[in-house]
ModelCIF file with pLDDT and N, C-alpha, C, O atoms, coordinates in Angstrom:
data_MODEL
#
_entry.id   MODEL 
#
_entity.id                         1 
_entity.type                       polymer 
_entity.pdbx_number_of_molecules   1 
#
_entity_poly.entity_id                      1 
_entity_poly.type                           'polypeptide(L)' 
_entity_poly.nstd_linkage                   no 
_entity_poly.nstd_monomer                   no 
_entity_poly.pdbx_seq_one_letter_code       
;(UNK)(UNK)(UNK)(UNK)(UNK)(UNK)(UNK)(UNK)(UNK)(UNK)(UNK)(UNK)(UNK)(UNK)(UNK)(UNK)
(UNK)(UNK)(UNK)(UNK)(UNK)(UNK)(UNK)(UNK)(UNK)(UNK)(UNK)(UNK)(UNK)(UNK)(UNK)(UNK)
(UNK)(UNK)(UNK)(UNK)(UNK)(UNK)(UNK)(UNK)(UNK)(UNK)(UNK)(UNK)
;
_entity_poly.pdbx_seq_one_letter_code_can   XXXXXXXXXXXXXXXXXXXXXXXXXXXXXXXXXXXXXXXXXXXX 
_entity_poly.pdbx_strand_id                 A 
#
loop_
_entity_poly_seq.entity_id 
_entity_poly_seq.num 
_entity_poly_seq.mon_id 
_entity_poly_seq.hetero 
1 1  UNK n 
1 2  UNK n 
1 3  UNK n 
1 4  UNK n 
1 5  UNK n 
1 6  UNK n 
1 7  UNK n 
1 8  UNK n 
1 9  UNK n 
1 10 UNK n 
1 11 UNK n 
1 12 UNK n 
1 13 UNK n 
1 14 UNK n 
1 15 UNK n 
1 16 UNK n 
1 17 UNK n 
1 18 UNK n 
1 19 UNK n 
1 20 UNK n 
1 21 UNK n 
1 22 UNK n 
1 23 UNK n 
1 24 UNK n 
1 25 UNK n 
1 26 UNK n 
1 27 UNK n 
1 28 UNK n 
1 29 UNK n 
1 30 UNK n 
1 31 UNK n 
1 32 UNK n 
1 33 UNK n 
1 34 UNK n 
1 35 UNK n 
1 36 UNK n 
1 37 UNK n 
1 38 UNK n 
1 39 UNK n 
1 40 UNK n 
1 41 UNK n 
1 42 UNK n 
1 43 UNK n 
1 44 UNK n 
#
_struct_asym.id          A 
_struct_asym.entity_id   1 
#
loop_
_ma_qa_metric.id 
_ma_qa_metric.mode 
_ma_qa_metric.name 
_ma_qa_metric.software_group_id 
_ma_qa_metric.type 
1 global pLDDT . pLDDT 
2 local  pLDDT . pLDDT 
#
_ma_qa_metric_global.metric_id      1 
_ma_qa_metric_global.metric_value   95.73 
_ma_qa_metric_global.model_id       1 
_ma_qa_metric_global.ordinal_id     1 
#
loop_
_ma_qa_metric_local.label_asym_id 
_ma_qa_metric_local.label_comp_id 
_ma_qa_metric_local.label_seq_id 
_ma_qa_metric_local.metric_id 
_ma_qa_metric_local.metric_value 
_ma_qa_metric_local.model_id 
_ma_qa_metric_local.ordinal_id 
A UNK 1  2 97.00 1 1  
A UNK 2  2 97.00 1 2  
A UNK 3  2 98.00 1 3  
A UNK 4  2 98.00 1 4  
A UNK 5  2 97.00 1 5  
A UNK 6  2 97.00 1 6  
A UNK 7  2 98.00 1 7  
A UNK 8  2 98.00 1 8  
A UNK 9  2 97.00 1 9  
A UNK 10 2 97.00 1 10 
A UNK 11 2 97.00 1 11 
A UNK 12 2 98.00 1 12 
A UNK 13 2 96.00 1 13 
A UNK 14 2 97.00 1 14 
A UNK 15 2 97.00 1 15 
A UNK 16 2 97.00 1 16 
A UNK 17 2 98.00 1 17 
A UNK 18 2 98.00 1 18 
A UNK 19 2 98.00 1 19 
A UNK 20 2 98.00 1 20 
A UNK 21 2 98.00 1 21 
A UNK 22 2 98.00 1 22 
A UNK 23 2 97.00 1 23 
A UNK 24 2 97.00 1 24 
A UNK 25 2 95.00 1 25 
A UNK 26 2 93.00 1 26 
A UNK 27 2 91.00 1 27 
A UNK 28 2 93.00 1 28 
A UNK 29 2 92.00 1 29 
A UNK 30 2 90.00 1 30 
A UNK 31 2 90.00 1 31 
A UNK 32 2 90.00 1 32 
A UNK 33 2 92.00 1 33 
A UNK 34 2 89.00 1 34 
A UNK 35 2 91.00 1 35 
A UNK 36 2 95.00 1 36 
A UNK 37 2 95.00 1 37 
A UNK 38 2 97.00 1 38 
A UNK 39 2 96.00 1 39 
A UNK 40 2 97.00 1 40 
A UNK 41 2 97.00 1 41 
A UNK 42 2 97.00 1 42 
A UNK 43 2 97.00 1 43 
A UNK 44 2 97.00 1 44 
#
loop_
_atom_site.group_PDB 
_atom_site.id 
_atom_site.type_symbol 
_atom_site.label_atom_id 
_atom_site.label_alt_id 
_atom_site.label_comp_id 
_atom_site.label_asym_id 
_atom_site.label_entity_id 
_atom_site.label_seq_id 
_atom_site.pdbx_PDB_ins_code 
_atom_site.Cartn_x 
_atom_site.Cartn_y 
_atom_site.Cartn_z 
_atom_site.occupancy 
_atom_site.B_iso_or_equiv 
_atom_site.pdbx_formal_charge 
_atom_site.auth_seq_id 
_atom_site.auth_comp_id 
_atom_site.auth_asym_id 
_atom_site.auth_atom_id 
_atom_site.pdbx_PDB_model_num 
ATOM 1   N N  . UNK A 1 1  ? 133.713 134.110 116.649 1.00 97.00 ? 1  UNK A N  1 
ATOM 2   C CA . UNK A 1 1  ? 135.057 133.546 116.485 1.00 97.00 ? 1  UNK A CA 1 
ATOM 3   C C  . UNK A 1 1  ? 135.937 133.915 117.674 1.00 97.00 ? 1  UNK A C  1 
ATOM 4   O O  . UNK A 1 1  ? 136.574 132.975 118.150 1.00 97.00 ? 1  UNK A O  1 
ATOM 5   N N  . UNK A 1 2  ? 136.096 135.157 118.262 1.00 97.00 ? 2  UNK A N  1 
ATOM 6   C CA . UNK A 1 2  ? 136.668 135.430 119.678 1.00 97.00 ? 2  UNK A CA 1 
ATOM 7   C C  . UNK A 1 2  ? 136.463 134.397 120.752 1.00 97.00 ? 2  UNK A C  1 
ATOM 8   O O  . UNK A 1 2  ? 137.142 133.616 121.419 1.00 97.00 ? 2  UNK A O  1 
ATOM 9   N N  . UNK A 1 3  ? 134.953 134.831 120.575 1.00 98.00 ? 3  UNK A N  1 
ATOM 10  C CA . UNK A 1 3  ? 134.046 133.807 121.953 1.00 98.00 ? 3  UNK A CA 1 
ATOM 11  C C  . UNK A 1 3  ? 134.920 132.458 121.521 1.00 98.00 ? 3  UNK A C  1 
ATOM 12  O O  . UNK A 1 3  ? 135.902 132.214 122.222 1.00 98.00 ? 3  UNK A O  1 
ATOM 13  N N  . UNK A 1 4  ? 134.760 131.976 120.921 1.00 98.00 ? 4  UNK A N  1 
ATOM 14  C CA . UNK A 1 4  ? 135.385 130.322 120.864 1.00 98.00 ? 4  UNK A CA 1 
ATOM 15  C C  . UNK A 1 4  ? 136.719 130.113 121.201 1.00 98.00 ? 4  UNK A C  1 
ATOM 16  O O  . UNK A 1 4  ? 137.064 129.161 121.901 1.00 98.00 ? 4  UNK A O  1 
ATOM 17  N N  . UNK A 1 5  ? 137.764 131.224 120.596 1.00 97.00 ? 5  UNK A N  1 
ATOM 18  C CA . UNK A 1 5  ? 139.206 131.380 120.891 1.00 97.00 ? 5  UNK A CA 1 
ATOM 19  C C  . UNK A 1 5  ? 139.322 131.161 122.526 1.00 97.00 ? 5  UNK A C  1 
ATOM 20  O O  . UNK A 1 5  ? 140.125 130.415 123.087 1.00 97.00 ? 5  UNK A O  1 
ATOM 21  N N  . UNK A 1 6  ? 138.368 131.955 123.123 1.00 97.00 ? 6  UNK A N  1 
ATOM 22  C CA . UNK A 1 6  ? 138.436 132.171 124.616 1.00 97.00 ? 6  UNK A CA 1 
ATOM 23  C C  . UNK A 1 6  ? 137.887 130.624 125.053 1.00 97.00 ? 6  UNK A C  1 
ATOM 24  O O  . UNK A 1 6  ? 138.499 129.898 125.835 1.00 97.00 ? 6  UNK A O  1 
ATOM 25  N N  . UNK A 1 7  ? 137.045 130.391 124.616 1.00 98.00 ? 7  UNK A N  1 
ATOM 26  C CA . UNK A 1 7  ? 136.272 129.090 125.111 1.00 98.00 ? 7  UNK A CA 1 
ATOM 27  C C  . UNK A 1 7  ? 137.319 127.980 125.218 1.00 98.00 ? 7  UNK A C  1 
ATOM 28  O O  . UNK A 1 7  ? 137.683 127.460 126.273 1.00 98.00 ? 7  UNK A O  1 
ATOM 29  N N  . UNK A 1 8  ? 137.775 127.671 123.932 1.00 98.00 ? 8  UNK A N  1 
ATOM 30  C CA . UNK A 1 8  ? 138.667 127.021 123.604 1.00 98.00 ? 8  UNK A CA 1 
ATOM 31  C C  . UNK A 1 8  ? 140.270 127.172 124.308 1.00 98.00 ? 8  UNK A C  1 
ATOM 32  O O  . UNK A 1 8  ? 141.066 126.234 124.362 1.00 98.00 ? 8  UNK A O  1 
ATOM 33  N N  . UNK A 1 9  ? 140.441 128.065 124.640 1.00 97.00 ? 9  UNK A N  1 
ATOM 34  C CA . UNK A 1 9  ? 141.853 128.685 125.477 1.00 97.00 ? 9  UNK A CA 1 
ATOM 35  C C  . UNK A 1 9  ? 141.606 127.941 126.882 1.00 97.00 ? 9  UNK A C  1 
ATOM 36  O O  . UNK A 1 9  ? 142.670 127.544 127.358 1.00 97.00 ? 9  UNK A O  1 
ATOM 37  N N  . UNK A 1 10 ? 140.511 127.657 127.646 1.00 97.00 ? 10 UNK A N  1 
ATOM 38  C CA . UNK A 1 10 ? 139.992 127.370 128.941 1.00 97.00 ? 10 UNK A CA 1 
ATOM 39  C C  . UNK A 1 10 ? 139.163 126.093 128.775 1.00 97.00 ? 10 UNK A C  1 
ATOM 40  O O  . UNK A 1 10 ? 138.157 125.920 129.462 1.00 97.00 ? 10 UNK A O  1 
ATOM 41  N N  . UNK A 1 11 ? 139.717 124.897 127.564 1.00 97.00 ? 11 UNK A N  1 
ATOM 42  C CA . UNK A 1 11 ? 139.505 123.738 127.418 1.00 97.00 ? 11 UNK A CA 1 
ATOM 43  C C  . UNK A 1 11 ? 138.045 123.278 127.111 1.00 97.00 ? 11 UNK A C  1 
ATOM 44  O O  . UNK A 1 11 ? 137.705 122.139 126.791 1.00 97.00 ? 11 UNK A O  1 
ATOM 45  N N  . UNK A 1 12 ? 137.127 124.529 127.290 1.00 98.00 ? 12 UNK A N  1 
ATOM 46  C CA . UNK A 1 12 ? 135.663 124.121 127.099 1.00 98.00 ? 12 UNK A CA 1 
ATOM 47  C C  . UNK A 1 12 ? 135.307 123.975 125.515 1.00 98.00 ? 12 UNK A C  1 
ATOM 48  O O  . UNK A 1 12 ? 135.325 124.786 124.589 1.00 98.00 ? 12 UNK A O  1 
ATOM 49  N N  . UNK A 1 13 ? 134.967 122.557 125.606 1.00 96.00 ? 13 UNK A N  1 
ATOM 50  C CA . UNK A 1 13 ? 134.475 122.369 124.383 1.00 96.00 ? 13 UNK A CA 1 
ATOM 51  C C  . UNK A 1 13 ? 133.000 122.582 123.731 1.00 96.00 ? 13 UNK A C  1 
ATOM 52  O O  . UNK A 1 13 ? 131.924 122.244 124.223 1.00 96.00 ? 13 UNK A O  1 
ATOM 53  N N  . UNK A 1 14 ? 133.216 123.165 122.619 1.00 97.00 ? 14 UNK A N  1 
ATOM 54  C CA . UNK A 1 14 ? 132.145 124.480 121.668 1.00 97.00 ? 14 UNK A CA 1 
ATOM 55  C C  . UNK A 1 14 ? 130.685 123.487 121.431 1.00 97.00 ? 14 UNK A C  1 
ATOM 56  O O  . UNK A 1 14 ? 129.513 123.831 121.579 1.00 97.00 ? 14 UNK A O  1 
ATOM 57  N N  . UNK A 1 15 ? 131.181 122.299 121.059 1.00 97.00 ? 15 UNK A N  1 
ATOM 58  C CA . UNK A 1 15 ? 129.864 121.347 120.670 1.00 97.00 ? 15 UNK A CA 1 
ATOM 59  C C  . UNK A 1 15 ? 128.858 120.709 121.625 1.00 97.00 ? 15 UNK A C  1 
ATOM 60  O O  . UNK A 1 15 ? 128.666 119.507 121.809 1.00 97.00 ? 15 UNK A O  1 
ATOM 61  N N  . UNK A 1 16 ? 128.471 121.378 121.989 1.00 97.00 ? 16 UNK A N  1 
ATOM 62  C CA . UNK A 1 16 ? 127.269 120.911 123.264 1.00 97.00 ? 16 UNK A CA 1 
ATOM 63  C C  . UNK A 1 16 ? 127.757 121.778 124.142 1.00 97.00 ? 16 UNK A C  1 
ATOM 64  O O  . UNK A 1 16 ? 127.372 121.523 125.283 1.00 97.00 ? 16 UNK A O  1 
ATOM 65  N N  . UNK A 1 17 ? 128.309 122.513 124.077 1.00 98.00 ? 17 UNK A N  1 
ATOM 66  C CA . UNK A 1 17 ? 128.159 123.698 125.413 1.00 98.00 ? 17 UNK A CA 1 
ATOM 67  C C  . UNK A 1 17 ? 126.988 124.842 125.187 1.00 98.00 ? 17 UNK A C  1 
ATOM 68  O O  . UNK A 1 17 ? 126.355 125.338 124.254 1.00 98.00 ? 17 UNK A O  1 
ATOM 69  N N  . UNK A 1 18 ? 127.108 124.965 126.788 1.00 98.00 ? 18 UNK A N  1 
ATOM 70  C CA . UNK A 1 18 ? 125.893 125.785 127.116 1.00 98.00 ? 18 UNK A CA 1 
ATOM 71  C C  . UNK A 1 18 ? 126.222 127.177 126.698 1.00 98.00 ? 18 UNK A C  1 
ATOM 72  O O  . UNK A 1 18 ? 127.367 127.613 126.815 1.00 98.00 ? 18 UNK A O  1 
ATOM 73  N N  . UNK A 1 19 ? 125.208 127.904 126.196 1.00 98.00 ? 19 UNK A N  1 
ATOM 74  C CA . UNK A 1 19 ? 126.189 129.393 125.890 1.00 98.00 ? 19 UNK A CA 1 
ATOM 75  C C  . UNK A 1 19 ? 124.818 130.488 126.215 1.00 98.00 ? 19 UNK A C  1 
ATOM 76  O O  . UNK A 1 19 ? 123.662 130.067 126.237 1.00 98.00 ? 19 UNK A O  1 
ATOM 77  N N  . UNK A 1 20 ? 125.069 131.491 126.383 1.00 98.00 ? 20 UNK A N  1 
ATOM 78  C CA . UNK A 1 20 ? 123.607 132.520 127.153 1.00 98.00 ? 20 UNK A CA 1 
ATOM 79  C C  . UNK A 1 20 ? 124.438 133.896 125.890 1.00 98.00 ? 20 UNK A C  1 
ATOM 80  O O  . UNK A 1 20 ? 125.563 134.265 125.553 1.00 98.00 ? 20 UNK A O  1 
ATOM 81  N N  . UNK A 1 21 ? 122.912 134.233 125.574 1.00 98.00 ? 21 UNK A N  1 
ATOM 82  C CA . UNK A 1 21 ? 123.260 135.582 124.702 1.00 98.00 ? 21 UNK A CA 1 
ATOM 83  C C  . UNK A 1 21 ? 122.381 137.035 125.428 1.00 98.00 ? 21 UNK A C  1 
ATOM 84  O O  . UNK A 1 21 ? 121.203 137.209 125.117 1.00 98.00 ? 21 UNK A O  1 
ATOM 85  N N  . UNK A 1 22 ? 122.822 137.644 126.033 1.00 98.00 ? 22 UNK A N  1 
ATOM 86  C CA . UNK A 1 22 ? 122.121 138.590 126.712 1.00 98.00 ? 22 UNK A CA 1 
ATOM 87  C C  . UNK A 1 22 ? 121.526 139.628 125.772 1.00 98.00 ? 22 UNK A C  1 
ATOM 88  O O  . UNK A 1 22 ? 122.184 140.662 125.661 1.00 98.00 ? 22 UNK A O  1 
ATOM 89  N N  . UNK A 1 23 ? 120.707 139.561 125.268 1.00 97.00 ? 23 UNK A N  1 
ATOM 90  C CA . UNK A 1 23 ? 120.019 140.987 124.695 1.00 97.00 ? 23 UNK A CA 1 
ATOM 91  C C  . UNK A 1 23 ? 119.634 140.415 123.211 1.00 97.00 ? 23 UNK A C  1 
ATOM 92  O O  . UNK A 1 23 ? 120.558 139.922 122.564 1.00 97.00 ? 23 UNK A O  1 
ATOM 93  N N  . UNK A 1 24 ? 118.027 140.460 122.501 1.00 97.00 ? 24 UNK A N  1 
ATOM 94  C CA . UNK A 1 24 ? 117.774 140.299 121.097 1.00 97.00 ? 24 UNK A CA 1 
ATOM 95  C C  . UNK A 1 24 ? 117.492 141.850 120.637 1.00 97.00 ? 24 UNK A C  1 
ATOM 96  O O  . UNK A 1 24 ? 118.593 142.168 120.187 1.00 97.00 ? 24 UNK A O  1 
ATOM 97  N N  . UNK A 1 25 ? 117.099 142.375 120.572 1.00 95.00 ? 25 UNK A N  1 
ATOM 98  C CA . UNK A 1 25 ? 116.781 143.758 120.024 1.00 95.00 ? 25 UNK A CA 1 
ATOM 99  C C  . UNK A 1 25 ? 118.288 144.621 119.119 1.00 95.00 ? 25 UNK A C  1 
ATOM 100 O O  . UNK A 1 25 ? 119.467 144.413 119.407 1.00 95.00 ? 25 UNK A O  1 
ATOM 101 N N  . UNK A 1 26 ? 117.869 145.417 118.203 1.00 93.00 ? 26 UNK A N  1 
ATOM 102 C CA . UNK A 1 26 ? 119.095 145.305 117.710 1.00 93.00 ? 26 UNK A CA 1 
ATOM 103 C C  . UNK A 1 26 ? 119.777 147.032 118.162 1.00 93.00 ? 26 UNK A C  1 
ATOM 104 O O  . UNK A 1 26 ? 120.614 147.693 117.548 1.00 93.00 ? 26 UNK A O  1 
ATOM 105 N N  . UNK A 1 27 ? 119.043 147.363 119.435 1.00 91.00 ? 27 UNK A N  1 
ATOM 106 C CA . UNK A 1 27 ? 119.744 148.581 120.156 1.00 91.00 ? 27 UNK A CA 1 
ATOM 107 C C  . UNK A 1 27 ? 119.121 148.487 121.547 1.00 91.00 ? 27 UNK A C  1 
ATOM 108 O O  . UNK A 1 27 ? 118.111 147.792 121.663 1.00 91.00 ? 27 UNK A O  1 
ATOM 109 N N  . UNK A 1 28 ? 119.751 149.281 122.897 1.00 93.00 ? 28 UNK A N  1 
ATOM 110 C CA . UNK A 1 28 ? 119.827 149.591 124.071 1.00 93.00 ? 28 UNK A CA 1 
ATOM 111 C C  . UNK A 1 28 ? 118.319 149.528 124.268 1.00 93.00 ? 28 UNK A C  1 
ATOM 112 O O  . UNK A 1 28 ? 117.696 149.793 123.240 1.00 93.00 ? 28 UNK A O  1 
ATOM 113 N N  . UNK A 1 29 ? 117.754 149.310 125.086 1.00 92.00 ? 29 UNK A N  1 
ATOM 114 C CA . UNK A 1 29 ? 116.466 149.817 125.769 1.00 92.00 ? 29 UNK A CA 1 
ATOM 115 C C  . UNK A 1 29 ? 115.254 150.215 124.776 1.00 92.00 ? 29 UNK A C  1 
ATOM 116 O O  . UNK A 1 29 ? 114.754 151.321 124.574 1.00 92.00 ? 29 UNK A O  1 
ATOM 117 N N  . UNK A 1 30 ? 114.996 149.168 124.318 1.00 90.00 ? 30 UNK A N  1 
ATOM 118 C CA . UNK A 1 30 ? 114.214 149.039 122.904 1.00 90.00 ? 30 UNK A CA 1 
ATOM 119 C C  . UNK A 1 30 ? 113.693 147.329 122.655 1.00 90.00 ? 30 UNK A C  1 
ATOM 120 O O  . UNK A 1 30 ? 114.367 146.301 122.589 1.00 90.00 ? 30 UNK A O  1 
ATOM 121 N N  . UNK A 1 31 ? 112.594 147.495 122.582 1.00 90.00 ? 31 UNK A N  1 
ATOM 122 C CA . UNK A 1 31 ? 111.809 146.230 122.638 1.00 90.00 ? 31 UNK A CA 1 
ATOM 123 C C  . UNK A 1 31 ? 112.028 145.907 120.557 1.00 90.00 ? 31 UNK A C  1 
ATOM 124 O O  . UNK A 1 31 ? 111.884 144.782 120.078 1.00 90.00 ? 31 UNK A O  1 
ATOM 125 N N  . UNK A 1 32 ? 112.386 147.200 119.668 1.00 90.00 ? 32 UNK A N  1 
ATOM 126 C CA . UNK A 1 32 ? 112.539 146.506 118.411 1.00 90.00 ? 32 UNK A CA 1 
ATOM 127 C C  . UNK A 1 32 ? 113.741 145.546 117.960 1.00 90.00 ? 32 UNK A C  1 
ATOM 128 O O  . UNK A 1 32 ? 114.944 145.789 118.060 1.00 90.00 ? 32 UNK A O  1 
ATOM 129 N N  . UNK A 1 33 ? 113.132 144.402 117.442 1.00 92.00 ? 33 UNK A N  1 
ATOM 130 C CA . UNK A 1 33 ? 114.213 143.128 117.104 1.00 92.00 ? 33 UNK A CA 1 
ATOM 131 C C  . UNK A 1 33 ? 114.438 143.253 115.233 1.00 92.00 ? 33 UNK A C  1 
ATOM 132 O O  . UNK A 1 33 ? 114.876 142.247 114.675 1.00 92.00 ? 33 UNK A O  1 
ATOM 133 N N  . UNK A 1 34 ? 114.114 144.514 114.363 1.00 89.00 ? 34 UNK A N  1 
ATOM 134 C CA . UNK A 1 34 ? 113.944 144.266 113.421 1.00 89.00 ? 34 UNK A CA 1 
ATOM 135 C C  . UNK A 1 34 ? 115.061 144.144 113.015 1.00 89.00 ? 34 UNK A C  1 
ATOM 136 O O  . UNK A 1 34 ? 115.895 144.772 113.667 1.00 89.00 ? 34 UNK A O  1 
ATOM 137 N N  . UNK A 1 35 ? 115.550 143.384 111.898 1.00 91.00 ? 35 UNK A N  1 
ATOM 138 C CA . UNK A 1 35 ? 116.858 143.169 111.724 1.00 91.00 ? 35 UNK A CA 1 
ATOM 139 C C  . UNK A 1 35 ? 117.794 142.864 112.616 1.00 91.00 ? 35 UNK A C  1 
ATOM 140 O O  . UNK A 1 35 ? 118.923 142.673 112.164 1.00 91.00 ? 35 UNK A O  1 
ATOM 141 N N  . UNK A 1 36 ? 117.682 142.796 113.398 1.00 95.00 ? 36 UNK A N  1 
ATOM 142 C CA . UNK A 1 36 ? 118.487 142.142 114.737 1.00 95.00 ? 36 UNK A CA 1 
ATOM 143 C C  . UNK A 1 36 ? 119.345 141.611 114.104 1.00 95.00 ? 36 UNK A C  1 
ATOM 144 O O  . UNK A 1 36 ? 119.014 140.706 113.339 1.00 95.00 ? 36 UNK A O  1 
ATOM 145 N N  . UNK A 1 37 ? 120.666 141.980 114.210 1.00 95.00 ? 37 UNK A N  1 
ATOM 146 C CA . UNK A 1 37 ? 122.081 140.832 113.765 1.00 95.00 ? 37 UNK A CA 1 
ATOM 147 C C  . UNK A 1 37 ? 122.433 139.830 115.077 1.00 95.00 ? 37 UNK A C  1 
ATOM 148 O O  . UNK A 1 37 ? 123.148 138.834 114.960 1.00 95.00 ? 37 UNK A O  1 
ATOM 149 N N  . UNK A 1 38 ? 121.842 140.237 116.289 1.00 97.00 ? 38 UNK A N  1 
ATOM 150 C CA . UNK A 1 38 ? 121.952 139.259 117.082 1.00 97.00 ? 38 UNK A CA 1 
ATOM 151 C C  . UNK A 1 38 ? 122.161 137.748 116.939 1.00 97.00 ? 38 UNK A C  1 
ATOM 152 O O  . UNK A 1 38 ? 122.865 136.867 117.434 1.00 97.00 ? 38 UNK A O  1 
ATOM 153 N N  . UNK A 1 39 ? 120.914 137.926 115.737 1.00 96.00 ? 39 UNK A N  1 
ATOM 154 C CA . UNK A 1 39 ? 120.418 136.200 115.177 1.00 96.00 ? 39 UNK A CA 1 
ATOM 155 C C  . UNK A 1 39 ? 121.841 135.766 114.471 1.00 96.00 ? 39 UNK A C  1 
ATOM 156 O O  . UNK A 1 39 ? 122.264 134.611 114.424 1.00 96.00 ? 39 UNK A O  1 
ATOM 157 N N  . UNK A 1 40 ? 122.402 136.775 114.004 1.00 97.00 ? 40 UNK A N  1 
ATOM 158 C CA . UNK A 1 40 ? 123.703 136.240 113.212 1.00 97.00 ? 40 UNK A CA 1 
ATOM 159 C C  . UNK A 1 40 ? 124.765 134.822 114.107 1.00 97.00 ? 40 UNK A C  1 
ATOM 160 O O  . UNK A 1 40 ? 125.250 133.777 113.673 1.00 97.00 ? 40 UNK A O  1 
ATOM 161 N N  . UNK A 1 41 ? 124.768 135.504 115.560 1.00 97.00 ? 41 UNK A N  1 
ATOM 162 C CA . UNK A 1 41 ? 125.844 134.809 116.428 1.00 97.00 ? 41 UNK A CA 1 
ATOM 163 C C  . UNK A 1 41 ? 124.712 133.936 117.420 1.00 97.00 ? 41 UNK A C  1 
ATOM 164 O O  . UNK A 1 41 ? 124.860 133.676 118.614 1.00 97.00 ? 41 UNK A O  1 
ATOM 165 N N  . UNK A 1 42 ? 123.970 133.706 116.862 1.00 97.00 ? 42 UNK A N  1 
ATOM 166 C CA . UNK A 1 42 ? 122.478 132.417 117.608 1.00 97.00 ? 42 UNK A CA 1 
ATOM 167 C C  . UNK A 1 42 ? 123.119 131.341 117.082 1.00 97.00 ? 42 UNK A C  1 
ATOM 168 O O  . UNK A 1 42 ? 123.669 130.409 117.669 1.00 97.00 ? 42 UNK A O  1 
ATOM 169 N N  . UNK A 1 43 ? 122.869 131.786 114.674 1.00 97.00 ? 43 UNK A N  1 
ATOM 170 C CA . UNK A 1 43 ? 122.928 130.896 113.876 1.00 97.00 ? 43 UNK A CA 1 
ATOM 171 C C  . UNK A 1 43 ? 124.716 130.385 113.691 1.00 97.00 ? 43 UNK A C  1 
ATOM 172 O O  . UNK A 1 43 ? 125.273 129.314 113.448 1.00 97.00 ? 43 UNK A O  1 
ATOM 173 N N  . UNK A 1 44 ? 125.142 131.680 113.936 1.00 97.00 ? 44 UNK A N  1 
ATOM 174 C CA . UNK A 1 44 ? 126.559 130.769 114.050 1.00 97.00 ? 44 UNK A CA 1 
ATOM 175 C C  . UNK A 1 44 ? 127.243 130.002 115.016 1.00 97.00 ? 44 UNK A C  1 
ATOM 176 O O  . UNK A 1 44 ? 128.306 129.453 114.727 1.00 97.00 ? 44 UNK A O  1 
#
């Protein structure tokens, strides 16, 4: 919801934009994705 405020503040529109999520694992320097809430802000 931030991310979009900002997106949206700088005219870029949310529906077909390109967007990059840096990191799946659900801590620092760790190859484990279990529970990953990452997926939360993929699916939203």
């Amino acid at each position: 919801s931030e991310v979009i405020k900002k997106m949206l503040a700088r005219k870029i529109h949310v529906s077909g934009a390109q967007v990059l999520i840096l990191g799946f694992t659900f801590k620092e320097d760790c190859p484990d994705f279990r529970n990953t809430r990452v997926i939360d802000m993929v699916l939203e």
